[in-house]
Protein backbone atom coordinates (compact mmCIF):
# COMPACT_ATOMS: atom_id res chain seq x y z
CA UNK A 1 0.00 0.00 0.00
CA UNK A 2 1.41 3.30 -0.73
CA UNK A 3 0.38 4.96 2.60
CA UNK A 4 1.50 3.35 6.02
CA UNK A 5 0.02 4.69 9.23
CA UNK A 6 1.99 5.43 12.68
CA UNK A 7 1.07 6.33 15.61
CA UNK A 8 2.05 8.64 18.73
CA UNK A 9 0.13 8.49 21.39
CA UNK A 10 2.79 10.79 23.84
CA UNK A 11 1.81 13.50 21.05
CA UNK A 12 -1.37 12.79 20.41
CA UNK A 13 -0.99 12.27 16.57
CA UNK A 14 -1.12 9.87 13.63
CA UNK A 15 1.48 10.05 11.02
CA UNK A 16 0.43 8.90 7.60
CA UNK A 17 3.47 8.78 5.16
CA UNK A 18 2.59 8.58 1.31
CA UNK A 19 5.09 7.51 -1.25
CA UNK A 20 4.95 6.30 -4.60
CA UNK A 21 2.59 5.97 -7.18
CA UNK A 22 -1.30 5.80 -5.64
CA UNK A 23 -4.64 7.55 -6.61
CA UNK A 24 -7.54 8.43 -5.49
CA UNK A 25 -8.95 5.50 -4.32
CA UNK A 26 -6.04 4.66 -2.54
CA UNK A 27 -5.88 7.82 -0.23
CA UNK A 28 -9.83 7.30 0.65
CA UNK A 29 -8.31 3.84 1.20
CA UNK A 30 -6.01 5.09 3.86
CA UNK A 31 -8.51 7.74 5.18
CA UNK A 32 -11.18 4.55 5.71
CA UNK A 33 -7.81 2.83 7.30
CA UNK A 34 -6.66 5.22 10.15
CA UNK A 35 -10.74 6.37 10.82
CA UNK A 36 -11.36 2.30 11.91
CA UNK A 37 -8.35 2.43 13.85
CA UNK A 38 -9.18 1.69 17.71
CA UNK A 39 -5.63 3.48 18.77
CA UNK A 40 -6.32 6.66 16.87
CA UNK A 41 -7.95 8.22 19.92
CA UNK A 42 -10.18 11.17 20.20
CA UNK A 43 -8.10 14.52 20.23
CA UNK A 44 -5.55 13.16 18.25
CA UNK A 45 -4.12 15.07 14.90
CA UNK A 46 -3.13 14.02 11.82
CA UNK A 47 0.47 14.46 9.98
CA UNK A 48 0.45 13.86 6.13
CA UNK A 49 3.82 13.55 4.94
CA UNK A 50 3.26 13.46 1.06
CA UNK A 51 6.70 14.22 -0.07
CA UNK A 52 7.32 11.60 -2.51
CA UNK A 53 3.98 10.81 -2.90
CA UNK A 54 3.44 10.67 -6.79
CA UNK A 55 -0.34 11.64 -7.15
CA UNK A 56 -1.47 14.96 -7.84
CA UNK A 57 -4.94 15.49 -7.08
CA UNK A 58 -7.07 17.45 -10.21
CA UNK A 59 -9.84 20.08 -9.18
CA UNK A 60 -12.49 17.22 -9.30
CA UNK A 61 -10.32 14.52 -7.09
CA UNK A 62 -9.38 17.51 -4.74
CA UNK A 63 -12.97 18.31 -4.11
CA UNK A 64 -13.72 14.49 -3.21
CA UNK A 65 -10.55 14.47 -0.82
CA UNK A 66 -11.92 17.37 1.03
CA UNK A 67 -15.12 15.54 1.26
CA UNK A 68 -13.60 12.58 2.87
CA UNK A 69 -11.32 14.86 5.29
CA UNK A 70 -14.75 16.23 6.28
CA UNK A 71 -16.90 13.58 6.74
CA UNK A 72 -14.54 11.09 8.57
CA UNK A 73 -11.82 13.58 10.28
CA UNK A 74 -14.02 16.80 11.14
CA UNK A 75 -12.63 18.51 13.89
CA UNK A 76 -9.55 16.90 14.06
CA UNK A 77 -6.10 18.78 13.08
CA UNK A 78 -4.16 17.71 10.33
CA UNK A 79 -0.84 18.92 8.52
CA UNK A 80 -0.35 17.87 5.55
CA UNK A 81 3.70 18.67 4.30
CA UNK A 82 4.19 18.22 0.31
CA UNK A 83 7.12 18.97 -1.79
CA UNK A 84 7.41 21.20 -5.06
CA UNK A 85 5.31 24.47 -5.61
CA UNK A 86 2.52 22.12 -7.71
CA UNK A 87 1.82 20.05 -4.61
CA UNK A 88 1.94 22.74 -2.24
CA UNK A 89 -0.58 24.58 -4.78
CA UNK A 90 -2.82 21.41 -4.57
CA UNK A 91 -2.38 21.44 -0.56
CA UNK A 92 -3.52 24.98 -0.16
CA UNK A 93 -6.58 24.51 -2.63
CA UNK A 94 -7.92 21.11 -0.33
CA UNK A 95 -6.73 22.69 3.05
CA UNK A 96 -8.56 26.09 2.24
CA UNK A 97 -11.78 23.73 1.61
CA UNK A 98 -11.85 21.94 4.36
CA UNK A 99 -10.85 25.19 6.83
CA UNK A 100 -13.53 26.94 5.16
CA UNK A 101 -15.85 23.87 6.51
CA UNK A 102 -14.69 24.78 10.13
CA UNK A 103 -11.83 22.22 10.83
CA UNK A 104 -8.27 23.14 11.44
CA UNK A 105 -5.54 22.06 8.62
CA UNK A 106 -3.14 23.49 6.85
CA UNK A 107 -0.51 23.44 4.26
CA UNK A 108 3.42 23.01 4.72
CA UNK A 109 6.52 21.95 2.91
CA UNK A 110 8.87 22.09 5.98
CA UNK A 111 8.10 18.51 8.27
CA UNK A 112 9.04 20.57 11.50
CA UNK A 113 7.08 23.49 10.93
CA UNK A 114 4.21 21.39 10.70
CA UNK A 115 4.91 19.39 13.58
CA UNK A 116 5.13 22.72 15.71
CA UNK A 117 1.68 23.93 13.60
CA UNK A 118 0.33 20.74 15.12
CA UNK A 119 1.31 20.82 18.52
CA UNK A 120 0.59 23.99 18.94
CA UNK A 121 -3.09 22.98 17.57
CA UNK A 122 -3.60 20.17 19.68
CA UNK A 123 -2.42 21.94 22.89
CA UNK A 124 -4.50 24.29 22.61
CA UNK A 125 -7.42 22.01 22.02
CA UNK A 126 -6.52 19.87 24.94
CA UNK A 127 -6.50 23.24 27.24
CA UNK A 128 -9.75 24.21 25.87
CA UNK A 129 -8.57 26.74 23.37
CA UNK A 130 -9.58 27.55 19.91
């Protein structure tokens, strides 16, 4: 499978690294995956690392990701970290979706400025901030 799951439970996160060639199916695949997981706790975040991940989402198969974000992660933080201008393009168009639909994500193409993003996210959800 082109996506493999980790998880953290000391900081509160699950780490899904995506390499090689995959598609849309694929990522709903891995989406479907981590959502069923039992250790993927409530309050946790989410990490994309989609570096050398090979699929670039079109408009249409951005849209659908979005969807799926929504309607299995809503509420929950994620980071998503891509490489090249192209991918971060793609990034910003599905994080700017889903943030418009209330939930907190964003866009990156540094790993440990999204890890900071994220902590800083999920601290302040754990303290009751916004």
């Amino acid at each position: 499978m082109p996506y493999s799951i980790t998880m953290d439970a000391l900081r509160r996160r699950a780490t899904i690294l995506g390499s090689g060639p995959n598609d849309l199916a694929s990522s709903i695949a891995a989406m479907d995956e981590l959502a069923a997981r039992p250790d993927f706790a409530p309050g946790f975040g989410i990490l994309c690392d989609f570096r050398e991940n090979e699929y670039t989402p079109g408009t249409v198969d951005s849209q659908k990701l979005a969807d799926a974000y929504t309607a299995r992660f809503a509420g929950r933080p994620m980071a998503v970290v891509v490489a090249g201008l192209l991918h971060y393009g793609i990034a910003n168009m599905i994080t700017t979706i889903v943030r418009l639909r209330g939930n907190p994500v964003a866009a990156f193409r540094d790993v440990p400025e999204a890890e900071a993003w994220l902590d800083d996210v999920l601290a302040k959800t754990s303290h009751g901030g916004s």
